[in-house]
C-alpha atoms as a PDB file:
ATOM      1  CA  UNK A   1       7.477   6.022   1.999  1.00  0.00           C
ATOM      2  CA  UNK A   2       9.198   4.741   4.953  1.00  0.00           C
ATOM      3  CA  UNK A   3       8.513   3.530   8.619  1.00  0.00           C
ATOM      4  CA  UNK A   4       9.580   7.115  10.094  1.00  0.00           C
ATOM      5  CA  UNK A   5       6.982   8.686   7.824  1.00  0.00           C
ATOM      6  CA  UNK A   6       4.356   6.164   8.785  1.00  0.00           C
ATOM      7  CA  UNK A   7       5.271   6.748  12.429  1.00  0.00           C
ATOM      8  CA  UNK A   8       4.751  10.620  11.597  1.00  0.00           C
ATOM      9  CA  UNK A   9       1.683   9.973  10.101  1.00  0.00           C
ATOM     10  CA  UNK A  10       0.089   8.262  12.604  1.00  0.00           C
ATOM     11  CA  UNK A  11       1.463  10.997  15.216  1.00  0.00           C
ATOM     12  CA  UNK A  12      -0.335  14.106  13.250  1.00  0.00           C
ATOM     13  CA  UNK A  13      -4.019  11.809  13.287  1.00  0.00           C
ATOM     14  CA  UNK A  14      -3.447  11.046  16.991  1.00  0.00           C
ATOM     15  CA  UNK A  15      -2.666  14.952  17.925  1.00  0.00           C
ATOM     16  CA  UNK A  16      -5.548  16.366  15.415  1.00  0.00           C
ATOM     17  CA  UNK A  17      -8.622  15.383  16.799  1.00  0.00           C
ATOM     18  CA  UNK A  18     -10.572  16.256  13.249  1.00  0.00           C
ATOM     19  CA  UNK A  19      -8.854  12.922  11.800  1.00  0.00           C
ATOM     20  CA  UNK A  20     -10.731  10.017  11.839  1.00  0.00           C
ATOM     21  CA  UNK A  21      -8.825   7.321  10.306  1.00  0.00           C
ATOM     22  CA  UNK A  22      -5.375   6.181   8.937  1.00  0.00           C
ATOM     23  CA  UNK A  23      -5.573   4.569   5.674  1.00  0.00           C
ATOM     24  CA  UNK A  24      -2.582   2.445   4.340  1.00  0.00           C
ATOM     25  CA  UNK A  25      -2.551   1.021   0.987  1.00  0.00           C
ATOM     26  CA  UNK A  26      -0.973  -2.277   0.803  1.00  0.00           C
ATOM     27  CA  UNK A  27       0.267  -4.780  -1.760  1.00  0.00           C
ATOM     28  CA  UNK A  28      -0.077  -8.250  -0.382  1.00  0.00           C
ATOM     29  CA  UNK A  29       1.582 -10.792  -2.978  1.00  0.00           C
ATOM     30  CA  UNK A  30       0.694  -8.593  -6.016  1.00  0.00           C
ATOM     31  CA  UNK A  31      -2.941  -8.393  -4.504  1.00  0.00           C
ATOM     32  CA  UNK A  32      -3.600  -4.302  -3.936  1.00  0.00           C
ATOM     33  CA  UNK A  33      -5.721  -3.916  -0.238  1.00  0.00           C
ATOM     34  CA  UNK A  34      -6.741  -0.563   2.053  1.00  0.00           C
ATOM     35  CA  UNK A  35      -6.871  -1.267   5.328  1.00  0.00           C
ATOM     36  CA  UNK A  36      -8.725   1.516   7.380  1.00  0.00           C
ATOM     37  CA  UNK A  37      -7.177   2.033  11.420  1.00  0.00           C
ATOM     38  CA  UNK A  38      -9.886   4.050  13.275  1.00  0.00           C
ATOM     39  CA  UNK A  39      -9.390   6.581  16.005  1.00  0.00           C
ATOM     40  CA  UNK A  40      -9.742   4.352  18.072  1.00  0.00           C
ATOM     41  CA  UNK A  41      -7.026   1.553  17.201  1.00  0.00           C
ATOM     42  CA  UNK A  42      -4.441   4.109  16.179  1.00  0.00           C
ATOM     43  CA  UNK A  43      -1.907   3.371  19.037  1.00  0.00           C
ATOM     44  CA  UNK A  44      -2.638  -0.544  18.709  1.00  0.00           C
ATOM     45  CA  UNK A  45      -1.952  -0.769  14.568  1.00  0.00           C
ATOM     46  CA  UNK A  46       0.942   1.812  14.512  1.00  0.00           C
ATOM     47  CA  UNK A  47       2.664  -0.727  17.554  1.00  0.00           C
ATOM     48  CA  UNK A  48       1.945  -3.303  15.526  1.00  0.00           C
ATOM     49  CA  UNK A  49       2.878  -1.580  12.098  1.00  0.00           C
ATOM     50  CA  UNK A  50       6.273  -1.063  14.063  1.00  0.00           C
ATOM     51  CA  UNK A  51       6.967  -4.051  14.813  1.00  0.00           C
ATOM     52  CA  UNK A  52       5.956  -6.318  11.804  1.00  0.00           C
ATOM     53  CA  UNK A  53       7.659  -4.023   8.882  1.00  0.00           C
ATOM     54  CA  UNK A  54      11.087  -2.827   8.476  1.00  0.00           C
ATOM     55  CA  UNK A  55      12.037   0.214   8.289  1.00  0.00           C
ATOM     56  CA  UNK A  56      11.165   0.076   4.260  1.00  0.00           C
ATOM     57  CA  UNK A  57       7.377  -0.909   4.895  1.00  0.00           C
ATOM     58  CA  UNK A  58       8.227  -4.438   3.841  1.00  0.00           C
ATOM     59  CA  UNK A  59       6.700  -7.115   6.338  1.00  0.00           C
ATOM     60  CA  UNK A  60       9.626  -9.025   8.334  1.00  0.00           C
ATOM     61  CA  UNK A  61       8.004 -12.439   7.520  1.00  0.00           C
ATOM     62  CA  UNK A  62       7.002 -11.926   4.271  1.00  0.00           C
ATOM     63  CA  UNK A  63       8.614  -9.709   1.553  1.00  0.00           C
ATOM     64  CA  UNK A  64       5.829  -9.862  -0.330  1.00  0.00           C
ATOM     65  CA  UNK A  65       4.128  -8.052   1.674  1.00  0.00           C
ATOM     66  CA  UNK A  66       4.542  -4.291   1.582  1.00  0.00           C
ATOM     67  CA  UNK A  67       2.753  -1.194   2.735  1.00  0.00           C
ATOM     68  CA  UNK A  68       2.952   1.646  -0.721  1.00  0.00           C
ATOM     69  CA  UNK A  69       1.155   4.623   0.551  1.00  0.00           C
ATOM     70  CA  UNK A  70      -0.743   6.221   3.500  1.00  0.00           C
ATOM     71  CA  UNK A  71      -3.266   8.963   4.565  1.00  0.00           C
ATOM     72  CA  UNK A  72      -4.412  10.335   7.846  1.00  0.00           C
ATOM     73  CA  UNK A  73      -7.931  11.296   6.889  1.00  0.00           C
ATOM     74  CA  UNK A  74     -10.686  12.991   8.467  1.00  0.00           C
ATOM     75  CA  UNK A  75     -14.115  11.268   7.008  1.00  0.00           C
ATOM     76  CA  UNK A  76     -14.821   8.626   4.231  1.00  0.00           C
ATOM     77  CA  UNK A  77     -17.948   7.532   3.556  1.00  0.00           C
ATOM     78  CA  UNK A  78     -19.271   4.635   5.031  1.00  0.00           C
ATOM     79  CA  UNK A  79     -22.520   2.445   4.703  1.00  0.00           C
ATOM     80  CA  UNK A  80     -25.013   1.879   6.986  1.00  0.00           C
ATOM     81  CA  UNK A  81     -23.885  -1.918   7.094  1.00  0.00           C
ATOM     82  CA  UNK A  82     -20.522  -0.834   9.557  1.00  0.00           C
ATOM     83  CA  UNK A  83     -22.686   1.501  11.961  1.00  0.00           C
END
């Protein structure tokens, strides 16, 4: 995985209107999170994504912060509670 990847990633969601969501996988000081980017903030969170990790996926204030893995997807399941 690396920032051109991510960057490509986020490109094939934005052009393909059937995705939904980006989901990146990330390890946080040995703490394992998924962060889920709507439609909607994809532009937004990939600027930001650009600017805040190199070109590795390791944050540029904090090395222990890294993004492992990604996935455009089209639905996940949600609960009523985030309608």
């Amino acid at each position: 995985m690396n920032k051109a990847k991510l960057i490509a990633e986020f490109d094939r969601a934005q052009k393909d209107s059937d995705y939904s969501f980006v989901i990146l996988e990330i390890v946080a000081e040995g703490t394992r999170e998924f962060i889920v980017v709507p439609r909607e903030s994809f532009a937004d969170k990939l600027a930001f994504y650009k600017r805040s990790y190199t070109d590795d996926l390791v944050h540029v204030m904090n090395k222990n912060v890294s993004i492992t893995s990604f996935a455009a997807v089209k639905h996940i399941l949600t609960n009523t509670m985030f309608m």
